[in-house]
Each structure stands twice: as C-alpha cells, then as structure tokens.
Protein backbone atom coordinates (compact mmCIF):
# COMPACT_ATOMS: atom_id res chain seq x y z
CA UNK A 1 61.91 141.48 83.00
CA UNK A 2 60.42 137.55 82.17
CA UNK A 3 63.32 137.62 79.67
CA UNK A 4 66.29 138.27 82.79
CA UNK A 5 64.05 135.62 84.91
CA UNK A 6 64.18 133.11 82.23
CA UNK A 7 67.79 133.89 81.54
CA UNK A 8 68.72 133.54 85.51
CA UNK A 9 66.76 130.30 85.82
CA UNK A 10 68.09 129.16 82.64
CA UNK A 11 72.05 130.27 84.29
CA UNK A 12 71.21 128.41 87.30
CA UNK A 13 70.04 125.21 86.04
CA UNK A 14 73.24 125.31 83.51
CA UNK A 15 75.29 125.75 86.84
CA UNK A 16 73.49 123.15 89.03
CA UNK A 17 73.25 120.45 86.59
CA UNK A 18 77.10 119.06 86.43
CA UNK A 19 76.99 119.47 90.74
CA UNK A 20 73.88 116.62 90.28
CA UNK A 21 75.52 114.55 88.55
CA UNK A 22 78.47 114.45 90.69
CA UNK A 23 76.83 113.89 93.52
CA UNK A 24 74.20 111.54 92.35
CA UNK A 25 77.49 109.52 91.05
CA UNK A 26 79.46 109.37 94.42
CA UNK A 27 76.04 108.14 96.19
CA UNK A 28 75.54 105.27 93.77
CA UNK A 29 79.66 104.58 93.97
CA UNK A 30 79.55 100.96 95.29
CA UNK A 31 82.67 98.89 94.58
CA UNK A 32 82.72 95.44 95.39
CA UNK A 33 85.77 94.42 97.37
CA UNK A 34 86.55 91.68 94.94
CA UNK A 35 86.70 93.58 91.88
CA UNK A 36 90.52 95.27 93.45
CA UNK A 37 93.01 92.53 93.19
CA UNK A 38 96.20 92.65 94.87
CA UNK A 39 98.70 90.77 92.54
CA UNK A 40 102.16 91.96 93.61
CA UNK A 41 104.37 92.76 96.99
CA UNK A 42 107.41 94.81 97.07
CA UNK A 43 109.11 94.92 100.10
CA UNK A 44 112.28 97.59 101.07
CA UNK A 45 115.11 96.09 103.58
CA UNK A 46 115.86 98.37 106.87
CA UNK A 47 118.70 100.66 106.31
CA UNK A 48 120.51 100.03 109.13
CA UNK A 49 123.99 102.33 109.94
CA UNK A 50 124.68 102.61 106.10
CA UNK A 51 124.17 98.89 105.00
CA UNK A 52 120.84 97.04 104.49
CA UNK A 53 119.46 94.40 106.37
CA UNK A 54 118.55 91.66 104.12
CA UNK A 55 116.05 90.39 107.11
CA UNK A 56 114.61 93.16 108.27
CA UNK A 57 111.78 95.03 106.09
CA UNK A 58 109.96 97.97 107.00
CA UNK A 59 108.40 99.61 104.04
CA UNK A 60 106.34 98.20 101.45
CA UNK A 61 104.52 98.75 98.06
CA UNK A 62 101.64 96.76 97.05
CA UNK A 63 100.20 96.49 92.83
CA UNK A 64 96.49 96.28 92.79
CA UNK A 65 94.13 95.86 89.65
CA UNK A 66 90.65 97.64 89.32
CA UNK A 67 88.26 95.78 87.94
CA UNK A 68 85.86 97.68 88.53
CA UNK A 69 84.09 100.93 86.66
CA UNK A 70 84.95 103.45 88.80
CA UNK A 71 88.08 105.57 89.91
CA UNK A 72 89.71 104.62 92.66
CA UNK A 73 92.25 107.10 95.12
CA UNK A 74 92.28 105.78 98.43
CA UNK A 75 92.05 101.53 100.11
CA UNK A 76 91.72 100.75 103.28
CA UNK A 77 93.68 97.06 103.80
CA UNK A 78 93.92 95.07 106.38
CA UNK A 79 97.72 93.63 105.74
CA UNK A 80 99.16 89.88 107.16
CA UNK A 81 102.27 88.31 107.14
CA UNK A 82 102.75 85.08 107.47
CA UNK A 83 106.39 82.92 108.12
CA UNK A 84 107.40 80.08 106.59
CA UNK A 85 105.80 78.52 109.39
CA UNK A 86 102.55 79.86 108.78
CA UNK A 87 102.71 81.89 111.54
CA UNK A 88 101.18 84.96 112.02
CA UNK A 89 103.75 87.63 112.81
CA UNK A 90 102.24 90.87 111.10
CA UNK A 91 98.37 92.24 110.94
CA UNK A 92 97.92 95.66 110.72
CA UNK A 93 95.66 97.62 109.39
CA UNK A 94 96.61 100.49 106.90
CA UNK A 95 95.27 103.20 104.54
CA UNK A 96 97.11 103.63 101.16
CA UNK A 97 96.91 106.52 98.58
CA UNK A 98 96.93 105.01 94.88
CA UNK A 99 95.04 106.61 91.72
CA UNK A 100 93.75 103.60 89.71
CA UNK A 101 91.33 104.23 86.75
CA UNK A 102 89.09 101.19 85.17
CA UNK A 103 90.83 98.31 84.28
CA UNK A 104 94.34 100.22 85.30
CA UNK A 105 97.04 98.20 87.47
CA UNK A 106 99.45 100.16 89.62
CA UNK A 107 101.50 100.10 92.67
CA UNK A 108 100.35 102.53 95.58
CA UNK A 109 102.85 104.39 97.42
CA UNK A 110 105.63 102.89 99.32
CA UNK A 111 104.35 103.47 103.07
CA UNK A 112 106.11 102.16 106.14
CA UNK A 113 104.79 99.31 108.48
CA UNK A 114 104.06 100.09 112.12
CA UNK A 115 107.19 97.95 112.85
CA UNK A 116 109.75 96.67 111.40
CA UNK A 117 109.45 92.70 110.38
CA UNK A 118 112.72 90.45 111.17
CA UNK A 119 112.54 87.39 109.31
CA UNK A 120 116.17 85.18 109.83
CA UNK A 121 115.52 82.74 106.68
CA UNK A 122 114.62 85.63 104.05
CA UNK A 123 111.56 87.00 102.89
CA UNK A 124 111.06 84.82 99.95
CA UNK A 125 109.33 82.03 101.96
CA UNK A 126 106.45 84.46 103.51
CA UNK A 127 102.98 85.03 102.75
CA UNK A 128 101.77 88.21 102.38
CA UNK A 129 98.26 88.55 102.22
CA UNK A 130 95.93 91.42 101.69
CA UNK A 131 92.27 91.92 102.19
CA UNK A 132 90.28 95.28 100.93
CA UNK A 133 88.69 96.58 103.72
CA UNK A 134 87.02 99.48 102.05
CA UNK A 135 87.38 101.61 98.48
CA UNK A 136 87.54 105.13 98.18
C-alpha cells in the first residue's frame, strides 16, 4: 500500500512539475517595449471598381524585430501617420497577430485600417510611426 502511495505521489509530482514551470514562466514574462523594433511598412492601395488607387491605402503590414528572450504572438500598437506636412491624419490603435521567436524578424499579418487613408502626392513622403503599446 506505501508502495501505490509513493508511486501516486511520485505520478503527480511528474505531472505537476512541467504546469510550474509554465506558469512560473508567463508570470515572470516582462518584455520591455524597446526590445520590439518596428523596421519596415508595407502598405496595400484601395481596390477600387477593378483598378487600384495609387492614393488611397487601406491595409497594411508592419516587420518587427524581437530582441528580446521570449516568444512573442500578439502587439498591441498604437499606429500614426503623418503627411508630408507633418500632419497628423491617422492614430489608431490596433492589435496584430505575429509569431516572432528570439532574435526572429517578421512581418505580422496584413490587417485593414479603420479607414481608408487618401494621400494626393503619394505615400512615399509619409511618416509612419509605430509605438508598442503592450507584448503578448
């Protein structure tokens, strides 16, 4: 009977132990916003009655780097747009899906913008800047 006790202890620790560590590592996850860098924009043109718009976009991909140690699924950005001008004429907030491991660079997936953007002198003269809200 102390044999069957010791084995079910034995079974449950074995069982338990890989759970502990799991959660023990998503408690201590802490990712400095800094250490995901957002080096690239792509941008997609409006498809507007089966020709595109050159200066209208309204979906977008963004390349990120993780610099940091841990795996990295989910961002939460805050996204702005800025003219030639400098104007401010997008700043939305958005959550992307993107699967980057340590030291991996990758683009997340394309995801639309809450509206489209019309911009009469081209996109190559904007700004498009992006700040990590948080890192899932």
């Amino acid at each position: 009977m102390k044999s069957l006790i010791l084995f079910f202890i034995f079974c449950l620790a074995f069982y338990l132990h890989p759970q502990t560590e799991l959660i023990a590592q998503k408690k201590t996850k802490k990712i400095e916003k800094w250490k995901i860098y957002h080096s690239y924009t792509t941008w997609f043109y409006c498809y507007n009655n089966q020709e595109y718009d050159p200066y209208c976009v309204e979906k977008v991909s963004l390349t990120f780097t993780n610099y940091s140690k841990y795996h990295i699924s989910r961002l939460t950005i805050k996204l702005k747009v800025y003219n030639e001008n400098d104007r401010l004429i997008y700043n939305r907030k958005h959550t992307i899906q993107l699967e980057l491991d340590p030291g991996e660079t990758g683009n997340c997936k394309v995801f639309k913008l809450y509206e489209r953007l019309y911009i009469f002198d081209g996109f190559d003269d904007t700004t498009w800047e992006v700040e990590v809200l948080s890192i899932i």
